[in-house]
PDB file of N, CA and C in Angstrom:
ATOM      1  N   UNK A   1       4.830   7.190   9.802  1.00  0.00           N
ATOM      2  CA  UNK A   1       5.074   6.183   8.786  1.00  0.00           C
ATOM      3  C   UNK A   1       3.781   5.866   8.019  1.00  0.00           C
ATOM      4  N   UNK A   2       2.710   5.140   8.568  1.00  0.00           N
ATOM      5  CA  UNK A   2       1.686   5.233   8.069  1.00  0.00           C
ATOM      6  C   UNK A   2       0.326   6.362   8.903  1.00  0.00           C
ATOM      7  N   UNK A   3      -0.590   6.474   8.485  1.00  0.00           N
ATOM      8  CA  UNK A   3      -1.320   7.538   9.255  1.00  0.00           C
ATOM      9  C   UNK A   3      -2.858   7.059   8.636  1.00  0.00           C
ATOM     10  N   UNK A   4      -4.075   6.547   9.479  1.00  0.00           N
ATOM     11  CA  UNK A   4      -5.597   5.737   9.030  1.00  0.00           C
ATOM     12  C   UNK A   4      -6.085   6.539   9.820  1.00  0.00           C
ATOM     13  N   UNK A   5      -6.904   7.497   8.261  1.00  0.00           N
ATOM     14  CA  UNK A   5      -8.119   8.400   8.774  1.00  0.00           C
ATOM     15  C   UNK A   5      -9.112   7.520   8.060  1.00  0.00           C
ATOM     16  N   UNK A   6     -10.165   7.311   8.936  1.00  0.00           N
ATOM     17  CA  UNK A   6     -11.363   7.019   8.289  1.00  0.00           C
ATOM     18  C   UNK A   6     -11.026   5.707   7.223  1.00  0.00           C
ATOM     19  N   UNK A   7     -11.426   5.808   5.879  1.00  0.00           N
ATOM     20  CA  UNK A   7     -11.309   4.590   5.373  1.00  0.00           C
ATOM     21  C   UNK A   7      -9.634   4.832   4.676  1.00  0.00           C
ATOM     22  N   UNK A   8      -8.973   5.931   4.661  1.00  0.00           N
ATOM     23  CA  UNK A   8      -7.873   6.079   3.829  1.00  0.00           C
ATOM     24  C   UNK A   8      -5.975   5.502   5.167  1.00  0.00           C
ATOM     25  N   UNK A   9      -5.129   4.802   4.290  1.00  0.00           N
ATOM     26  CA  UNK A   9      -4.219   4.537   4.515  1.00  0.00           C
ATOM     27  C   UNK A   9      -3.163   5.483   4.033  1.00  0.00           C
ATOM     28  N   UNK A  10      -2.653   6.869   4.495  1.00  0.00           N
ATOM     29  CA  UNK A  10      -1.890   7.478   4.214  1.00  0.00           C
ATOM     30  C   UNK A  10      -0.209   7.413   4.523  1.00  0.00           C
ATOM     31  N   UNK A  11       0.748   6.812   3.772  1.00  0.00           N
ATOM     32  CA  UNK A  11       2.079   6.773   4.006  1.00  0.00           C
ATOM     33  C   UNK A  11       2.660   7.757   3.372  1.00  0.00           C
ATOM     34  N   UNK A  12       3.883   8.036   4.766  1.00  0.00           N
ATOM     35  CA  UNK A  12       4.441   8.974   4.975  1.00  0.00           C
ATOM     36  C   UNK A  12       5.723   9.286   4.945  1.00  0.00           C
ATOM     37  N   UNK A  13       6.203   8.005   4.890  1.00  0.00           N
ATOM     38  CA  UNK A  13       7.472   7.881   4.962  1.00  0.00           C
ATOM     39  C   UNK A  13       8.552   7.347   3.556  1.00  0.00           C
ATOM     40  N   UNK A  14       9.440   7.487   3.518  1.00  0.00           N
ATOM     41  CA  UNK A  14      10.037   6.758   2.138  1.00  0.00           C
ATOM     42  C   UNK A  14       9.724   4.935   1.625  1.00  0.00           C
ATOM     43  N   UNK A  15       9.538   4.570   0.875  1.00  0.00           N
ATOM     44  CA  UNK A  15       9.229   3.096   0.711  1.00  0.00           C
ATOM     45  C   UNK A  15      10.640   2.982  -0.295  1.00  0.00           C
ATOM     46  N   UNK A  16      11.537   2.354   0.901  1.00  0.00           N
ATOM     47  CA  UNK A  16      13.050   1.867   0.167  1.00  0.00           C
ATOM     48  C   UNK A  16      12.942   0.686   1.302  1.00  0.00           C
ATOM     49  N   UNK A  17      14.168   0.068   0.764  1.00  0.00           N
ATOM     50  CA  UNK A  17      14.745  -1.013   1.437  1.00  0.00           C
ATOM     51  C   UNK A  17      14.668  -0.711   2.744  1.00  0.00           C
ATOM     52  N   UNK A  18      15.702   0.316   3.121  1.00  0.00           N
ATOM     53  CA  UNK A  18      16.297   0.456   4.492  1.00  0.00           C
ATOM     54  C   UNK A  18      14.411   0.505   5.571  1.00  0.00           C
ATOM     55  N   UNK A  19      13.767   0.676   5.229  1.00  0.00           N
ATOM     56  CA  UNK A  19      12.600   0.686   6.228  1.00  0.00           C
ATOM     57  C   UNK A  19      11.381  -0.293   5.309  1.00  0.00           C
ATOM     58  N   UNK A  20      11.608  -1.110   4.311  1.00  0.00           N
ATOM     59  CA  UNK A  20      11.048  -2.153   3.875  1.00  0.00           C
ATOM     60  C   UNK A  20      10.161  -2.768   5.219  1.00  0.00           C
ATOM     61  N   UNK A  21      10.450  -3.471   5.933  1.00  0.00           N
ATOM     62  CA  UNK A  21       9.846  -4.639   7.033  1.00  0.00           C
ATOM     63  C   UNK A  21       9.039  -3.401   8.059  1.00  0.00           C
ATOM     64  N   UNK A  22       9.613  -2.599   8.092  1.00  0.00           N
ATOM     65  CA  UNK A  22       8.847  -1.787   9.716  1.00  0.00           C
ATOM     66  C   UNK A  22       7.467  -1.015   8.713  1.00  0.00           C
ATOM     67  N   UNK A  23       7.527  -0.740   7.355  1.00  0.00           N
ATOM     68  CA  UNK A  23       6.192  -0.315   6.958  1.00  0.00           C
ATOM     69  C   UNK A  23       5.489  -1.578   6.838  1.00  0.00           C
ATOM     70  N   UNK A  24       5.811  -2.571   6.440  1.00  0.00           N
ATOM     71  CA  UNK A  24       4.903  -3.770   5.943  1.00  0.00           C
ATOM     72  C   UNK A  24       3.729  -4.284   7.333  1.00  0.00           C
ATOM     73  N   UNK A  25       4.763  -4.763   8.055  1.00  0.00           N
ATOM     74  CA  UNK A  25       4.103  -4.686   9.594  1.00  0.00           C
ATOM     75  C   UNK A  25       3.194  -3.397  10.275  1.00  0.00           C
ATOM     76  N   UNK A  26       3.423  -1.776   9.829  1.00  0.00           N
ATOM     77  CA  UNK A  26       2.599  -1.351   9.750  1.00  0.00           C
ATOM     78  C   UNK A  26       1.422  -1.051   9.230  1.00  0.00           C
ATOM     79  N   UNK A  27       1.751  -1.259   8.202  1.00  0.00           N
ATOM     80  CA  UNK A  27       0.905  -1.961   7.095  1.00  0.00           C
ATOM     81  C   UNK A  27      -0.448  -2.358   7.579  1.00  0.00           C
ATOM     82  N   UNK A  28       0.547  -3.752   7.583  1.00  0.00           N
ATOM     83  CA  UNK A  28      -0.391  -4.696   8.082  1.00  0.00           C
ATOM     84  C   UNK A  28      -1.043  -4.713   9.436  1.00  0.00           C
ATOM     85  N   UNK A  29      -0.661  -4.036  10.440  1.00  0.00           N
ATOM     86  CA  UNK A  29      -1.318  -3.772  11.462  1.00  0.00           C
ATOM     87  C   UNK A  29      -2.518  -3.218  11.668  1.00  0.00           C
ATOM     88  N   UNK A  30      -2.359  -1.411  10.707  1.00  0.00           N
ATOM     89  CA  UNK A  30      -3.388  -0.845   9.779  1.00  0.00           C
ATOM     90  C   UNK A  30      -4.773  -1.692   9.426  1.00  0.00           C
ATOM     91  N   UNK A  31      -4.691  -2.430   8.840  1.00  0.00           N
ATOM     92  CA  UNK A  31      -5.243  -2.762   8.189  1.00  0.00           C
ATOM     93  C   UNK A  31      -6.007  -4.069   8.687  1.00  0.00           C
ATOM     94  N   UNK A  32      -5.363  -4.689   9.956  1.00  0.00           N
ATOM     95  CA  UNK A  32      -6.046  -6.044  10.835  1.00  0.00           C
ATOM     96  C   UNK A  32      -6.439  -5.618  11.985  1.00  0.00           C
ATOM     97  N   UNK A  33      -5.781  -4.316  12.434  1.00  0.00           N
ATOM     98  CA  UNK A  33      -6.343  -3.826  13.957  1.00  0.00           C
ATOM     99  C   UNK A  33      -7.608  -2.903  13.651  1.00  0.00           C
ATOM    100  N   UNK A  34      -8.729  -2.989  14.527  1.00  0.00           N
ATOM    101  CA  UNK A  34     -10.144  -2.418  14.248  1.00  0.00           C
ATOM    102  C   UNK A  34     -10.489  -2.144  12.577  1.00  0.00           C
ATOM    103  N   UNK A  35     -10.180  -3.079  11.708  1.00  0.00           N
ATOM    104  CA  UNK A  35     -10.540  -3.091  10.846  1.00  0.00           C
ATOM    105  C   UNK A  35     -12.181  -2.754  10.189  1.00  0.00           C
ATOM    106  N   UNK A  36     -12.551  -2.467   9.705  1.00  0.00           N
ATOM    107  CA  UNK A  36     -13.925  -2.254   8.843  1.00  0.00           C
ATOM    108  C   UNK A  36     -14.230  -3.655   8.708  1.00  0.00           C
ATOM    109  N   UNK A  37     -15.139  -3.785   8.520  1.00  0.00           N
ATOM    110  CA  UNK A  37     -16.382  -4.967   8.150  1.00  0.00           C
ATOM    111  C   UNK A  37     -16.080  -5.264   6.330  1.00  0.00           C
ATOM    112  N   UNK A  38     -16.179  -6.574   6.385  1.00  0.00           N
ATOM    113  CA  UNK A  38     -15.396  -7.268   4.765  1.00  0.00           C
ATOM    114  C   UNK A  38     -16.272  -6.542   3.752  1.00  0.00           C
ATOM    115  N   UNK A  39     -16.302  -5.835   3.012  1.00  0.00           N
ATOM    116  CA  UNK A  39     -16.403  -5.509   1.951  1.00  0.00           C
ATOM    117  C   UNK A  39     -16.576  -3.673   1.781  1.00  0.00           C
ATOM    118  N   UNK A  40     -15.755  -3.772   2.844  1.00  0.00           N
ATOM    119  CA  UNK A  40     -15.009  -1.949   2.648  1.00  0.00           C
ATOM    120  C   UNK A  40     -14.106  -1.971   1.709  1.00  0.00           C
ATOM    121  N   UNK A  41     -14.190  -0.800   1.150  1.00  0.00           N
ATOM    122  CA  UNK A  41     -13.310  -0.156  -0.046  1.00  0.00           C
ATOM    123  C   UNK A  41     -12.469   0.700   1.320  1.00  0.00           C
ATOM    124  N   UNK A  42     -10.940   0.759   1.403  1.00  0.00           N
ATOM    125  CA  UNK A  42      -9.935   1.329   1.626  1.00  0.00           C
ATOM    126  C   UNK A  42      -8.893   2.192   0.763  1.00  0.00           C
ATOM    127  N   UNK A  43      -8.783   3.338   0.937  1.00  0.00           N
ATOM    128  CA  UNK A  43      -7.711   4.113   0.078  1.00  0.00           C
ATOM    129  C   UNK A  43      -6.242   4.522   0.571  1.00  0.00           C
ATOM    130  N   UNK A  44      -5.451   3.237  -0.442  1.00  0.00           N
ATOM    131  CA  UNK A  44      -3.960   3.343   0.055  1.00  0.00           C
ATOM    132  C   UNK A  44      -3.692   4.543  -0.600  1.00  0.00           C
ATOM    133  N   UNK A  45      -3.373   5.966   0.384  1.00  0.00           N
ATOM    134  CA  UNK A  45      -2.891   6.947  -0.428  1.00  0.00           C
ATOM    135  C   UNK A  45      -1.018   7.429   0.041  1.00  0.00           C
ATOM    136  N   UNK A  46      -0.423   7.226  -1.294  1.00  0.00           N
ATOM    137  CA  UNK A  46       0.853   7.489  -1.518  1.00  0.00           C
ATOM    138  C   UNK A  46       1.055   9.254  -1.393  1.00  0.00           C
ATOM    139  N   UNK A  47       0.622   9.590  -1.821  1.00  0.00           N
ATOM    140  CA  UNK A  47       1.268  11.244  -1.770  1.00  0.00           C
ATOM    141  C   UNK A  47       2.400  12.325  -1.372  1.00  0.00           C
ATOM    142  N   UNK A  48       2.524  11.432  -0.137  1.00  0.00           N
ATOM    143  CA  UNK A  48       3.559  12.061   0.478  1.00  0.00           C
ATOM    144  C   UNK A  48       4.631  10.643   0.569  1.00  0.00           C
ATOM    145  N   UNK A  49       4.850  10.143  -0.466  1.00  0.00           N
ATOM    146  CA  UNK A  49       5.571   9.127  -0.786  1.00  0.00           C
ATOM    147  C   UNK A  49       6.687   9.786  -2.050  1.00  0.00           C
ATOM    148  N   UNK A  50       7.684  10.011  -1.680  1.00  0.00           N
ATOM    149  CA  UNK A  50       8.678  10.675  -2.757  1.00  0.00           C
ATOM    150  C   UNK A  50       9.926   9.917  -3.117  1.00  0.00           C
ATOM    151  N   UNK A  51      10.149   9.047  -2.599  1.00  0.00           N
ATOM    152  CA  UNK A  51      11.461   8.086  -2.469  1.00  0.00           C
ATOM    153  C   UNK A  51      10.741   6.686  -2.585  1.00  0.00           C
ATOM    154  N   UNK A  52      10.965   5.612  -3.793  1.00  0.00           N
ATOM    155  CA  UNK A  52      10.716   4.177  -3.560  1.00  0.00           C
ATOM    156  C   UNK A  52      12.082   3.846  -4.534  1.00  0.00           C
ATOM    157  N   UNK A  53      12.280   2.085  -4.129  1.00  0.00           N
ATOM    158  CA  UNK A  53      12.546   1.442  -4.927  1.00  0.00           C
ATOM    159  C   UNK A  53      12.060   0.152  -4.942  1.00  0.00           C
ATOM    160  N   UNK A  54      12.571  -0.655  -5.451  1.00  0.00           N
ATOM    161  CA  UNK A  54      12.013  -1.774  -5.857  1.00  0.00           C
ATOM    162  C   UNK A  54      10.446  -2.912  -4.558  1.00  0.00           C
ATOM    163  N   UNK A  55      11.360  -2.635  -3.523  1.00  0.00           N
ATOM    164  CA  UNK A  55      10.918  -3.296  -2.041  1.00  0.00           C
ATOM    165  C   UNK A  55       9.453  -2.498  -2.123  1.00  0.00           C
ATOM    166  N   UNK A  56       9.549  -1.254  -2.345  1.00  0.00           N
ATOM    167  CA  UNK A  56       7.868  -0.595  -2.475  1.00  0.00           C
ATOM    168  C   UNK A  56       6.701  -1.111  -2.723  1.00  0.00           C
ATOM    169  N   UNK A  57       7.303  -2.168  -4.065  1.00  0.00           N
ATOM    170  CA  UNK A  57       6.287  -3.114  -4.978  1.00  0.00           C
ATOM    171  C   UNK A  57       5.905  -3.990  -4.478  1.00  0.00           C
ATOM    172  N   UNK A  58       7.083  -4.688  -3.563  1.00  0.00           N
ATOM    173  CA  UNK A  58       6.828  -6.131  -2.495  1.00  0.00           C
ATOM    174  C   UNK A  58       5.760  -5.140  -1.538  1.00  0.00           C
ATOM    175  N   UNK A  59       5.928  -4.604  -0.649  1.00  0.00           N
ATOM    176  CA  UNK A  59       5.435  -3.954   0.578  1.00  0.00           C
ATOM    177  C   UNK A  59       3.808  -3.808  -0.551  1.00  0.00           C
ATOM    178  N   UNK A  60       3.475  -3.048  -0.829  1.00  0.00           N
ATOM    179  CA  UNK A  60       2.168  -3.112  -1.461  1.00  0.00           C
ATOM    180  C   UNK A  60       1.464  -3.820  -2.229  1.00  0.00           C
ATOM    181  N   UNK A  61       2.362  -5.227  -2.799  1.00  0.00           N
ATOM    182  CA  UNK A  61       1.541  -6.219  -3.085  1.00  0.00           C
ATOM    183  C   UNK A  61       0.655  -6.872  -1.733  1.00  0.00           C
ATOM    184  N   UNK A  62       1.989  -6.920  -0.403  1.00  0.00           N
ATOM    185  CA  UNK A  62       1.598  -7.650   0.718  1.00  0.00           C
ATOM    186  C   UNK A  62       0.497  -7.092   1.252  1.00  0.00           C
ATOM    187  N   UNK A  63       0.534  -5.826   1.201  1.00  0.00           N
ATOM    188  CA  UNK A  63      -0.908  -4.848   2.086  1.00  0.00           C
ATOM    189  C   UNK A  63      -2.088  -5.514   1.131  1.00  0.00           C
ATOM    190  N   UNK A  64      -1.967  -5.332  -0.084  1.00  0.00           N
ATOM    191  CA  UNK A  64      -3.127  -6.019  -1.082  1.00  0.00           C
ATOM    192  C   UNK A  64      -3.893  -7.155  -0.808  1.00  0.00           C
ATOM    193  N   UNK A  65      -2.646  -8.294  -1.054  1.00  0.00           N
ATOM    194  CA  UNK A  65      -2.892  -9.739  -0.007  1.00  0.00           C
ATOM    195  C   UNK A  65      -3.748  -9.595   1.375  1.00  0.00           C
ATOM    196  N   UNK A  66      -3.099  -8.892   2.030  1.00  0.00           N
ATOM    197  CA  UNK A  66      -3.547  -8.705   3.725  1.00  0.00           C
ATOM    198  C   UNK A  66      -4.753  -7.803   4.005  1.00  0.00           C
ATOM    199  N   UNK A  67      -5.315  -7.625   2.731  1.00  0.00           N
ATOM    200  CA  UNK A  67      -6.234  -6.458   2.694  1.00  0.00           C
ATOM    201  C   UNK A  67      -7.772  -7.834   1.960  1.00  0.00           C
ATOM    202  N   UNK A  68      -7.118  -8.246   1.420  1.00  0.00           N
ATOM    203  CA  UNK A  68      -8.036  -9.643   0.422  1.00  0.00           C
ATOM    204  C   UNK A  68      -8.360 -10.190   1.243  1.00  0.00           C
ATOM    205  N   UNK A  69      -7.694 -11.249   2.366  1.00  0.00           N
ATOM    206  CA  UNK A  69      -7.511 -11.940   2.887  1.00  0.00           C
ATOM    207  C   UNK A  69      -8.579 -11.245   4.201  1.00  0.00           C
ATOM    208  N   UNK A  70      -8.519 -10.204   4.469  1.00  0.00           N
ATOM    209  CA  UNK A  70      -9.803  -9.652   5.427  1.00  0.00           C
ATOM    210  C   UNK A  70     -10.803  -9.335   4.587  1.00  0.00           C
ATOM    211  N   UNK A  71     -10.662  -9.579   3.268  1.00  0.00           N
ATOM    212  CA  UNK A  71     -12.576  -8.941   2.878  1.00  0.00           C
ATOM    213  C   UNK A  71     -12.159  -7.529   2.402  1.00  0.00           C
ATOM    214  N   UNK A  72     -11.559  -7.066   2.494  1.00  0.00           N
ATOM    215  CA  UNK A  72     -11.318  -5.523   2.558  1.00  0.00           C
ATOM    216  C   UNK A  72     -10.508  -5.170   0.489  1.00  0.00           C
ATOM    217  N   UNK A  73     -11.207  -4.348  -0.108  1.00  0.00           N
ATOM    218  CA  UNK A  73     -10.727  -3.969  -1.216  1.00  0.00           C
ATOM    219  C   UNK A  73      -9.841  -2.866  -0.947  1.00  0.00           C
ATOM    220  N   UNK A  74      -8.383  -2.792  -1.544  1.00  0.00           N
ATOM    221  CA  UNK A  74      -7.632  -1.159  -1.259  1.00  0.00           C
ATOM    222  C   UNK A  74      -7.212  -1.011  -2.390  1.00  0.00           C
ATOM    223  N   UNK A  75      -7.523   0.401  -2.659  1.00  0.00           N
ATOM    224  CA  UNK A  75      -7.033   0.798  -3.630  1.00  0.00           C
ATOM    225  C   UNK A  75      -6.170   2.089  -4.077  1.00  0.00           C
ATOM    226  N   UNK A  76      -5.242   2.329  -4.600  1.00  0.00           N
ATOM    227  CA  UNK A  76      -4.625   3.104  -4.503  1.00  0.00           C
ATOM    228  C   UNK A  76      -4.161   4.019  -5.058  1.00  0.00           C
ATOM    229  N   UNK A  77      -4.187   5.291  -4.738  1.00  0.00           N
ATOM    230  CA  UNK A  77      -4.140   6.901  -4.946  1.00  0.00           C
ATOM    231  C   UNK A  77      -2.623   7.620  -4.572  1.00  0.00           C
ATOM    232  N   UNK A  78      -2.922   8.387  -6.143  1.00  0.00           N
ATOM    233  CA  UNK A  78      -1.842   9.245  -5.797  1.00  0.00           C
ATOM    234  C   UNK A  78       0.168   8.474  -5.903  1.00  0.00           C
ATOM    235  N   UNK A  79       0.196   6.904  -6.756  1.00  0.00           N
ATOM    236  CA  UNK A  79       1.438   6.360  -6.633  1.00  0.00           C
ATOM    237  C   UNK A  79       2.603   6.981  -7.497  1.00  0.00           C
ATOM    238  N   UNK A  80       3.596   7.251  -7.090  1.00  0.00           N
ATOM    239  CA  UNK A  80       4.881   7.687  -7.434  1.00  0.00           C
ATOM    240  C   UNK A  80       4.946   7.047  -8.821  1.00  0.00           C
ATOM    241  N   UNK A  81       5.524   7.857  -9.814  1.00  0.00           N
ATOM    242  CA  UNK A  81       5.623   7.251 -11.234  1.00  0.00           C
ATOM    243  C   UNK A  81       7.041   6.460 -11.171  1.00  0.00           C
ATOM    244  N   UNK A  82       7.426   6.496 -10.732  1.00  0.00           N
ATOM    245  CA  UNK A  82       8.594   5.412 -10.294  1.00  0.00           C
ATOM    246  C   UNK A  82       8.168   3.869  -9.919  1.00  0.00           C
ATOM    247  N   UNK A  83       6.943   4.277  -9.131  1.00  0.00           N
ATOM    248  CA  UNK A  83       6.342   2.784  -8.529  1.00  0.00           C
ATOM    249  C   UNK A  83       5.398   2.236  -9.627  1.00  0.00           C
ATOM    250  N   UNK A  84       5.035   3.063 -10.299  1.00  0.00           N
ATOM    251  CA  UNK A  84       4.485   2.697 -11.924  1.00  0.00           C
ATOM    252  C   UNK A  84       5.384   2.067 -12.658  1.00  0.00           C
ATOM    253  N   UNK A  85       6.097   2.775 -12.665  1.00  0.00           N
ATOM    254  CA  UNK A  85       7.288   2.409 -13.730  1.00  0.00           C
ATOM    255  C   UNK A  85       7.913   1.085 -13.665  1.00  0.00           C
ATOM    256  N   UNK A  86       8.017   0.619 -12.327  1.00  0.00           N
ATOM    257  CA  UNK A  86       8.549  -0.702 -11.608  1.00  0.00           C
ATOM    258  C   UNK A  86       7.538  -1.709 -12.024  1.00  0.00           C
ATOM    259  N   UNK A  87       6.619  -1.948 -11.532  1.00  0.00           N
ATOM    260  CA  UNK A  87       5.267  -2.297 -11.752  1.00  0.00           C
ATOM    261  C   UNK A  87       5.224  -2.889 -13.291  1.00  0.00           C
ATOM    262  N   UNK A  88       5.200  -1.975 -14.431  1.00  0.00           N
ATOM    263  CA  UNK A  88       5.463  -2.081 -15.505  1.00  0.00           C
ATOM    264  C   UNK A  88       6.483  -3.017 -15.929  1.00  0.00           C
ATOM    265  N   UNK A  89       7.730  -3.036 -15.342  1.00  0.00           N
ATOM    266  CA  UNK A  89       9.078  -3.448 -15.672  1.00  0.00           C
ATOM    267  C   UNK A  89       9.189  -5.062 -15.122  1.00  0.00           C
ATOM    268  N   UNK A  90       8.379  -5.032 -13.978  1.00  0.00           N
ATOM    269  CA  UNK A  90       8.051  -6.453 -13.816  1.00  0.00           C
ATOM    270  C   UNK A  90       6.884  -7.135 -13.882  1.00  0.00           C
ATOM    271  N   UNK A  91       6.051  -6.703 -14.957  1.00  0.00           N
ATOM    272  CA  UNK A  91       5.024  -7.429 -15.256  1.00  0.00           C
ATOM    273  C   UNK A  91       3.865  -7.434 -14.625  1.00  0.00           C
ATOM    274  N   UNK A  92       3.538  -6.762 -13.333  1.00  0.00           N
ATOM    275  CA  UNK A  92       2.903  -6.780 -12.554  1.00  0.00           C
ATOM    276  C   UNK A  92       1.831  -5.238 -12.550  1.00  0.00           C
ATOM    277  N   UNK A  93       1.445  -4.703 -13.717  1.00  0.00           N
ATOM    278  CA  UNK A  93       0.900  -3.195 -13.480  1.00  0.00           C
ATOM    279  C   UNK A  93      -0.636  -3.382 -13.224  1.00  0.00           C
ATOM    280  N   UNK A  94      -1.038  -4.822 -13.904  1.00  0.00           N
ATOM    281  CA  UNK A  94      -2.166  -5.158 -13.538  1.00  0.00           C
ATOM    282  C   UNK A  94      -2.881  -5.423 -12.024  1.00  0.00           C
ATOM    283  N   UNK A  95      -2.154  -5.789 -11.686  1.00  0.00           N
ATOM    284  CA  UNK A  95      -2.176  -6.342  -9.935  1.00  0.00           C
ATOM    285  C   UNK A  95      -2.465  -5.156  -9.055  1.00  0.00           C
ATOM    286  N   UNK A  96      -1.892  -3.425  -9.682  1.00  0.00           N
ATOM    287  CA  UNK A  96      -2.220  -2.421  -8.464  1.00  0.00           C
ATOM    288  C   UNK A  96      -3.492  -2.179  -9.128  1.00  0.00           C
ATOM    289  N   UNK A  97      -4.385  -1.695  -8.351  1.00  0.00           N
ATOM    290  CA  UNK A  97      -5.863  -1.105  -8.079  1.00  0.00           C
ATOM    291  C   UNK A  97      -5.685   0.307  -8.297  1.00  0.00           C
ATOM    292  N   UNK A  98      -5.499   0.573  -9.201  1.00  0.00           N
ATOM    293  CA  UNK A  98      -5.930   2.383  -9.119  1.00  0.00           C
ATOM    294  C   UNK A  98      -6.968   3.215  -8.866  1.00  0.00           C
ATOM    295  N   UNK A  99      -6.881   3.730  -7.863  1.00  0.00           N
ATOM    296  CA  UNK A  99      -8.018   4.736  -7.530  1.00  0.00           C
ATOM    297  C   UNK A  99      -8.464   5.907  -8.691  1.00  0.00           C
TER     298      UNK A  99
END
């Protein structure tokens, strides 16, 4: 689902509804368990992300938040033009960090 080499956050799995809550919590686990020291740069990389809808946008605002909230900058590589596209559609394109 998710996979943390080094400073990068690689997801693996689809970002839809039906598994919405079990990535977020991984997510966020990622990202609070042996975390880096506050003012690491982290790379959320999508790539092998081929399936989102809307819930995608929630789930990666929250990692953002939960990523702030430790000190930690993430930014993110490689997002589905779909999750662009969403992003766009609700006003929010400013808010992702592009790598």
């Amino acid at each position: 689902m998710i996979e943390r080499l080094d400073g990068t956050l690689r997801v693996t799995a689809p970002m839809i509804i039906a598994n919405a809550r079990a990535l977020l919590e991984a997510g966020r686990r990622s990202l609070t368990s042996s975390s880096p020291p506050a003012g690491t740069a982290m790379l959320l990389d999508l790539a092998a992300v081929n399936d989102v809808d809307s819930s995608a946008l929630s789930v990666v605002l929250a990692w953002l938040r939960t990523a702030g909230a430790r000190g930690l900058t993430l930014r993110l590589a490689n997002p589905p033009a779909n999750l662009i596209s969403l992003a766009a559609l609700y006003g929010v394109s400013e808010l992702l960090p592009l790598a």
